[in-house]
C-alpha atoms as a PDB file:
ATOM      1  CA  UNK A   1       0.000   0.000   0.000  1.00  0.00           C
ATOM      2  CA  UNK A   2       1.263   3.570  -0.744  1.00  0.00           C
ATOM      3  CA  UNK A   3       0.145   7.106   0.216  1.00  0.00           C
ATOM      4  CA  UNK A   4      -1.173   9.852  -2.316  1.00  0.00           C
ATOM      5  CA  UNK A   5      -0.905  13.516  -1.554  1.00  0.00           C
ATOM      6  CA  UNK A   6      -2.752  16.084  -3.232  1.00  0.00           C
ATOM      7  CA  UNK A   7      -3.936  19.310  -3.554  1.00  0.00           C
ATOM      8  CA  UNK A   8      -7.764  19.946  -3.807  1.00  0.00           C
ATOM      9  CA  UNK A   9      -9.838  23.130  -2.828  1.00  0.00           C
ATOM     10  CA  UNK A  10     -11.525  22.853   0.301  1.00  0.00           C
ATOM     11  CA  UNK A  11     -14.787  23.345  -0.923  1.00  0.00           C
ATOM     12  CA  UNK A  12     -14.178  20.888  -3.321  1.00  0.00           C
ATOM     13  CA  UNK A  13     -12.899  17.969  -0.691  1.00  0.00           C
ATOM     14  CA  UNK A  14     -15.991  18.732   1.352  1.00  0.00           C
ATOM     15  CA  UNK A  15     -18.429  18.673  -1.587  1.00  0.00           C
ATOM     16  CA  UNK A  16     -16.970  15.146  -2.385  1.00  0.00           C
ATOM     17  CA  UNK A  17     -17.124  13.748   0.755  1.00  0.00           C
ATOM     18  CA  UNK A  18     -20.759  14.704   1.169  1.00  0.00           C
ATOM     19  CA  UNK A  19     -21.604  12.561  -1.947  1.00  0.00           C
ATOM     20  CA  UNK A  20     -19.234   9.720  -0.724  1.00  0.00           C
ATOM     21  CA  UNK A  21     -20.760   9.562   2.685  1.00  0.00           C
ATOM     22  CA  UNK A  22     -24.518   9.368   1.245  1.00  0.00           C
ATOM     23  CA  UNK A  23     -23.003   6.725  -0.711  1.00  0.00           C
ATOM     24  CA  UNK A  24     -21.937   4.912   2.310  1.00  0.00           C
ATOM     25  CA  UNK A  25     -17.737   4.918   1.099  1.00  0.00           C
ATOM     26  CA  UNK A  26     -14.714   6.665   2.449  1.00  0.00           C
ATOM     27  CA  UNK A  27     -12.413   9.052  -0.021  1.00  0.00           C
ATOM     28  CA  UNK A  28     -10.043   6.633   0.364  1.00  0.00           C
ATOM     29  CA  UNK A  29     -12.465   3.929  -1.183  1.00  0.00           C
ATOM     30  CA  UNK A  30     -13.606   6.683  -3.745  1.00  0.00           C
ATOM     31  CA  UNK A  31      -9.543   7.714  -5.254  1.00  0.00           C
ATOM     32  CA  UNK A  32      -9.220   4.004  -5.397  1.00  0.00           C
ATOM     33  CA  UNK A  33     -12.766   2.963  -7.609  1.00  0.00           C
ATOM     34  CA  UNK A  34     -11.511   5.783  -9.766  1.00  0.00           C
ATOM     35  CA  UNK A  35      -8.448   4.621 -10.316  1.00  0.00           C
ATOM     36  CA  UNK A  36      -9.236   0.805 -10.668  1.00  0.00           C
ATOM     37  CA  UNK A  37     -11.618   2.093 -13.089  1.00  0.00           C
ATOM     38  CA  UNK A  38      -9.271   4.159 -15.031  1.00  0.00           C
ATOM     39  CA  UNK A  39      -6.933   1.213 -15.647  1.00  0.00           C
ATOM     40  CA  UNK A  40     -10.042  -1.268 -16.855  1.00  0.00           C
ATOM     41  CA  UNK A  41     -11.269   1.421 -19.127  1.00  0.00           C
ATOM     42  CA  UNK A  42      -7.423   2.570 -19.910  1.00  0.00           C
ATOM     43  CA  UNK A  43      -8.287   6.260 -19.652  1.00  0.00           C
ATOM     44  CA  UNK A  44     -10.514   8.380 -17.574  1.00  0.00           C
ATOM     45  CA  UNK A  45     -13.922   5.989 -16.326  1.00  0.00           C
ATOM     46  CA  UNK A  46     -17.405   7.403 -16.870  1.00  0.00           C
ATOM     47  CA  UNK A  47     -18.926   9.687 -14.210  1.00  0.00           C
ATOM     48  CA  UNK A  48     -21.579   8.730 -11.527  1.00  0.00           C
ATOM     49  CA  UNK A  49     -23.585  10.844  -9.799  1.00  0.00           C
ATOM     50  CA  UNK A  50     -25.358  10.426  -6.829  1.00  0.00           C
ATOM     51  CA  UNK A  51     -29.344  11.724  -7.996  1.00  0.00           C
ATOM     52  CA  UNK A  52     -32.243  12.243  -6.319  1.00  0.00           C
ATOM     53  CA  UNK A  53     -35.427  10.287  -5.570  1.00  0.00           C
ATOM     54  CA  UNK A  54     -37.534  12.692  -7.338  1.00  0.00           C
ATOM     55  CA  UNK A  55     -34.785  12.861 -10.386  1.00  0.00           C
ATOM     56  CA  UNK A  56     -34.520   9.013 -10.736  1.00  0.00           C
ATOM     57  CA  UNK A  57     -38.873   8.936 -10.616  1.00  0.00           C
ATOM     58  CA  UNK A  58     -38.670  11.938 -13.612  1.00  0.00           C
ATOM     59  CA  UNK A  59     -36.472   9.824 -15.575  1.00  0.00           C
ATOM     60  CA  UNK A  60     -39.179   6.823 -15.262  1.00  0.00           C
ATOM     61  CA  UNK A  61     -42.362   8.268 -15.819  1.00  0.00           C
ATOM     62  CA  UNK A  62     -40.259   9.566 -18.822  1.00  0.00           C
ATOM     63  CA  UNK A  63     -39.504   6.251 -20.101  1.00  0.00           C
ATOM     64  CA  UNK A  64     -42.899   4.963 -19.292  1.00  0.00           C
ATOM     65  CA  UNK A  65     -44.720   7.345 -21.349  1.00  0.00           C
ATOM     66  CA  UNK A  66     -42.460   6.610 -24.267  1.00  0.00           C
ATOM     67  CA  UNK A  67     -44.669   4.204 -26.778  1.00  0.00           C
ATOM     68  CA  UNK A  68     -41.480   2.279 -27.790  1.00  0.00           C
ATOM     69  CA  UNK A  69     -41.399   1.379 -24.251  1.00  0.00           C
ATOM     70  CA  UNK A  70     -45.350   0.007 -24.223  1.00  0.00           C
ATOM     71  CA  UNK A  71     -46.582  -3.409 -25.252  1.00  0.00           C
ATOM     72  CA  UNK A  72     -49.644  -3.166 -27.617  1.00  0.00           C
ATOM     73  CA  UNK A  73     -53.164  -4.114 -26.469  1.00  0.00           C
ATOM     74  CA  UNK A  74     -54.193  -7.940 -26.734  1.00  0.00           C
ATOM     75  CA  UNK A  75     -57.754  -9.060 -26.695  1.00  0.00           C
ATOM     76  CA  UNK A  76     -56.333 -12.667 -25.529  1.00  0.00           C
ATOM     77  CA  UNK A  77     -54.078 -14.063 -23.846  1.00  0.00           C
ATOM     78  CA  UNK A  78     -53.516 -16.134 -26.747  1.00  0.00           C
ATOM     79  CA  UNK A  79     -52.966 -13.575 -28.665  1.00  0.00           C
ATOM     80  CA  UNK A  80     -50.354 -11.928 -25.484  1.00  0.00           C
ATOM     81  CA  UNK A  81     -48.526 -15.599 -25.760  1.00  0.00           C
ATOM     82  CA  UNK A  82     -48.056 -15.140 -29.662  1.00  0.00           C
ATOM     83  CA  UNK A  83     -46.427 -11.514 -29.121  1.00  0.00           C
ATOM     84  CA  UNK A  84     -44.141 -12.283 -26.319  1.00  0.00           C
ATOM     85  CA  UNK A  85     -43.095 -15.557 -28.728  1.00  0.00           C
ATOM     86  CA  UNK A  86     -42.604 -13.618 -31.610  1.00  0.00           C
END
C-alpha cells in the first residue's frame, strides 16, 4: 500500500465527501474505484452521480410514457402468448 498527496480546494474535498458519505464509502475507497476504473477502461472511467429520488422517478415516468417502451393491447391471452413468442 502507498500514500497519495494532493492538492484539492476545500470546498471541493468537502463537496466530495458529502456525496461519498450518502453513498456509504470513504475518499479513500472513492480515489481508489476511480483509479481501478481508469486502468479497466485505460483512460478516464465514466462519471456517476449520486441523484435524487424525485430525479430518478422523472427519468421513469419519462420512459414509461415513451410508446417504444409500451406493449400493444391484446384481446387474448392467446394472442399476449403469440407476441411475447414472436
Amino acid at each position: 500500500m502507498c500514500t497519495i498527496t494532493c492538492k484539492v480546494d476545500e470546498e471541493v474535498k468537502t463537496s466530495a465527501e458529502a456525496i461519498f458519505d450518502a453513498l456509504g464509502i470513504t475518499m479513500s475507497a472513492a480515489i481508489n474505484m476511480f483509479l481501478r476504473a481508469s486502468i479497466r477502461e485505460e483512460g478516464l472511467p465514466i462519471s456517476t452521480k449520486l441523484k435524487t429520488r424525485d430525479e430518478l422517478i422523472l427519468e421513469r415516468l419519462k420512459e414509461a410514457e415513451d410508446p417504444k417502451n409500451l406493449s400493444p393491447e391484446f384481446s387474448s391471452m392467446e394472442e399476449a402468448k403469440a407476441w411475447l413468442n414472436a
